[in-house]
C-alpha atoms as a PDB file:
ATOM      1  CA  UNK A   1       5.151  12.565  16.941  1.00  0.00           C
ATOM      2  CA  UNK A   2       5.086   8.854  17.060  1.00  0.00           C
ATOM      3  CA  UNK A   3       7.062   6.760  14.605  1.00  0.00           C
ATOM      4  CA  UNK A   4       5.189   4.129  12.304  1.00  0.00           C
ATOM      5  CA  UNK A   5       6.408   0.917  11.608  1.00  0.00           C
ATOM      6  CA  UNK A   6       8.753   0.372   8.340  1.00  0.00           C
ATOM      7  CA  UNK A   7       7.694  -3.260   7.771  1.00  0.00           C
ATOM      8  CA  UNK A   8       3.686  -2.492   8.286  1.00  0.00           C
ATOM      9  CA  UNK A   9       4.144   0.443   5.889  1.00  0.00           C
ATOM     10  CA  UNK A  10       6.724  -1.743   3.646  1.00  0.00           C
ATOM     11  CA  UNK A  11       3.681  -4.716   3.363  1.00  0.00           C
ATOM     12  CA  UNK A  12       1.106  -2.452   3.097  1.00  0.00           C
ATOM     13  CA  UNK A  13       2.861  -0.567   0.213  1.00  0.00           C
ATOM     14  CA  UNK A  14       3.232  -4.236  -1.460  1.00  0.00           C
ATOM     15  CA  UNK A  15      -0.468  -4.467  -1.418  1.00  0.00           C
ATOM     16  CA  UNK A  16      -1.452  -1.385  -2.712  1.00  0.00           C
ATOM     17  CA  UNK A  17       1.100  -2.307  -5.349  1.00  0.00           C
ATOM     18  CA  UNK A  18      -0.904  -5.296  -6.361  1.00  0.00           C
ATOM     19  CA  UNK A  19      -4.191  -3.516  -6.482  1.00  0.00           C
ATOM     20  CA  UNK A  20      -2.796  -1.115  -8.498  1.00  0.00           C
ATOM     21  CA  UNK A  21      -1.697  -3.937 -10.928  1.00  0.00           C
ATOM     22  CA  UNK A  22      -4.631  -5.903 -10.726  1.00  0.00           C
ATOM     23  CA  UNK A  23      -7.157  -2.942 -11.558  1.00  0.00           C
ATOM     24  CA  UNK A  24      -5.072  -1.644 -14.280  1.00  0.00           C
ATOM     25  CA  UNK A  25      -4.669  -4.601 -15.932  1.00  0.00           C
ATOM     26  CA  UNK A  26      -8.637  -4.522 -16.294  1.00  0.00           C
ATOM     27  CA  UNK A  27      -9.320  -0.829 -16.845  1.00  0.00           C
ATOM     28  CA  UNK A  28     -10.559   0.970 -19.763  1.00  0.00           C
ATOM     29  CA  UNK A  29     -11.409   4.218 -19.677  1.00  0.00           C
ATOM     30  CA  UNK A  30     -14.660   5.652 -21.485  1.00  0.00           C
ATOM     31  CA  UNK A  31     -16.460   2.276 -21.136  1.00  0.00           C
ATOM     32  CA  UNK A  32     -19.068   1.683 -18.441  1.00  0.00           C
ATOM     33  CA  UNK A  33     -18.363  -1.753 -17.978  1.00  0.00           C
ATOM     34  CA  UNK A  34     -14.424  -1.499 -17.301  1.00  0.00           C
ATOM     35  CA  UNK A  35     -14.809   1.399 -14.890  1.00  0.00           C
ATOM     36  CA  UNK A  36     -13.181   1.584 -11.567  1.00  0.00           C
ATOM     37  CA  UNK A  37     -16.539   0.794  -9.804  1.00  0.00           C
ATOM     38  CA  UNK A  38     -17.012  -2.651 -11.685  1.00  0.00           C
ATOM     39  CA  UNK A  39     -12.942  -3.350 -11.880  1.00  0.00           C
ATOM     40  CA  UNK A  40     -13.443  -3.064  -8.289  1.00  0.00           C
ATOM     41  CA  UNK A  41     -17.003  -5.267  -8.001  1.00  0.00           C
ATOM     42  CA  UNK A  42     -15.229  -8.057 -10.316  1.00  0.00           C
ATOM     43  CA  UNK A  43     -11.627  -7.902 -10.035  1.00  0.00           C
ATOM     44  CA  UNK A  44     -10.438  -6.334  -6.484  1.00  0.00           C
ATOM     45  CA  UNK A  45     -12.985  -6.890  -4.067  1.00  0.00           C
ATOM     46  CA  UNK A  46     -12.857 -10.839  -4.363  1.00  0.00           C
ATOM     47  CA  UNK A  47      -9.569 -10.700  -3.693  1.00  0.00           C
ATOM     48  CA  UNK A  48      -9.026  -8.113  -1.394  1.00  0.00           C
ATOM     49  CA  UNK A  49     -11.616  -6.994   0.632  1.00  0.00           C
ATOM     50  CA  UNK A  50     -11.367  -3.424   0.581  1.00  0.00           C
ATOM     51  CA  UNK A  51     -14.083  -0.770   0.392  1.00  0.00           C
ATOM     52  CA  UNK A  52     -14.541   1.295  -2.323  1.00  0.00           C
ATOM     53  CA  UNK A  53     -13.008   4.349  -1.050  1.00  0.00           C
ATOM     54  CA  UNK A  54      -9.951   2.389   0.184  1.00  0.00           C
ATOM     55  CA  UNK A  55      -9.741   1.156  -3.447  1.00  0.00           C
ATOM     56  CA  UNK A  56      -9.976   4.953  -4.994  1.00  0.00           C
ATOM     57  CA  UNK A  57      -7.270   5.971  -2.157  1.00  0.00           C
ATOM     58  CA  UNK A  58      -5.132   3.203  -3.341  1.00  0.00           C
ATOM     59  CA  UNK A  59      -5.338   4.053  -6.982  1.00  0.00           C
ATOM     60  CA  UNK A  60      -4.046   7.178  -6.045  1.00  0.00           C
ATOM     61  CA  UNK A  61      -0.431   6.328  -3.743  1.00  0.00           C
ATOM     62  CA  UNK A  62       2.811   7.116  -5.484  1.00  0.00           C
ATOM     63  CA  UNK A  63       4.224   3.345  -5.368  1.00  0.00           C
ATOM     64  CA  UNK A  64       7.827   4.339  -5.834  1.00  0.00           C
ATOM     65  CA  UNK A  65       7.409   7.600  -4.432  1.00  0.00           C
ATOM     66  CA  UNK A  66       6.432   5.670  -1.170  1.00  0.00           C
ATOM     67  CA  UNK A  67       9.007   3.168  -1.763  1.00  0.00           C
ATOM     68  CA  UNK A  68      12.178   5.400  -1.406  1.00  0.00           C
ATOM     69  CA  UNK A  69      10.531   7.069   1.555  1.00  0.00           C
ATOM     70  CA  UNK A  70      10.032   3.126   2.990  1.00  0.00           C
ATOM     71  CA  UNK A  71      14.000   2.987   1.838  1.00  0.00           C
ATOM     72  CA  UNK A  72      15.058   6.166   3.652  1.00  0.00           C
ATOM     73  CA  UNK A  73      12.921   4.979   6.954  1.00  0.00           C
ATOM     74  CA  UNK A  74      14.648   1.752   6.918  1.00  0.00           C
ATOM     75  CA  UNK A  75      18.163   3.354   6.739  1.00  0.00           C
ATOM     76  CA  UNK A  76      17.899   5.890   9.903  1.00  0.00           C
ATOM     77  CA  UNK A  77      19.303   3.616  12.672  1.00  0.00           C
ATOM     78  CA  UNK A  78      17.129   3.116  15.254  1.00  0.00           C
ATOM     79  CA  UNK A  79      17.032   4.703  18.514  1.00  0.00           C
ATOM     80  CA  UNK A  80      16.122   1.364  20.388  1.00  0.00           C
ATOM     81  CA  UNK A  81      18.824  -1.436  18.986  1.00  0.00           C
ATOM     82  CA  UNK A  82      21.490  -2.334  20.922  1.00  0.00           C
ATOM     83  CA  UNK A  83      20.205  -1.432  24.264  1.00  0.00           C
ATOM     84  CA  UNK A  84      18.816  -4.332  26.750  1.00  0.00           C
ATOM     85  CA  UNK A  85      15.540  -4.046  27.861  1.00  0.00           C
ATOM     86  CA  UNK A  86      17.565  -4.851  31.606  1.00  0.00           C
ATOM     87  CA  UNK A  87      20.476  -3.825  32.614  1.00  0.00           C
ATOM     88  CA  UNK A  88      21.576  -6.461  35.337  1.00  0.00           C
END
């Protein structure tokens, strides 16, 4: 299985984080004009271009959840550091 990159998922997380903020902070359920389609239209897409779907998968991540898994990643040494790319 190949390994994915702590810092990539670490910046990515970040982001989501931010969406997450940014769409809450204009939310409100029940009314048709503070939905997550038109938070989205206003709020999120000008910002960060993102589809739709992107946005609805984004709304769903476990930020801290995530976060301690980034944590635990970043602790496991890795299998590459300390050895020189040549021997000589």
């Amino acid at each position: 299985m190949k390994e994915k990159k702590v810092g990539m998922r670490e910046n990515r997380l970040r982001m989501i984080q931010r969406v997450q903020e940014l769409a809450l902070a204009h939310y409100e359920p029940g009314r048709l004009d503070r939905c997550y389609a038109e938070v989205w239209r206003r709020y999120v897409y000008p910002v960060y271009p993102i589809c739709y779907d992107t946005f609805l998968r984004y709304m769903a991540v476990d930020v801290a959840e995530e976060a301690s898994r980034v944590e635990v990643a970043k602790s496991k040494p890795d299998k590459y550091r300390g050895q020189a790319l040549f021997d000589f």
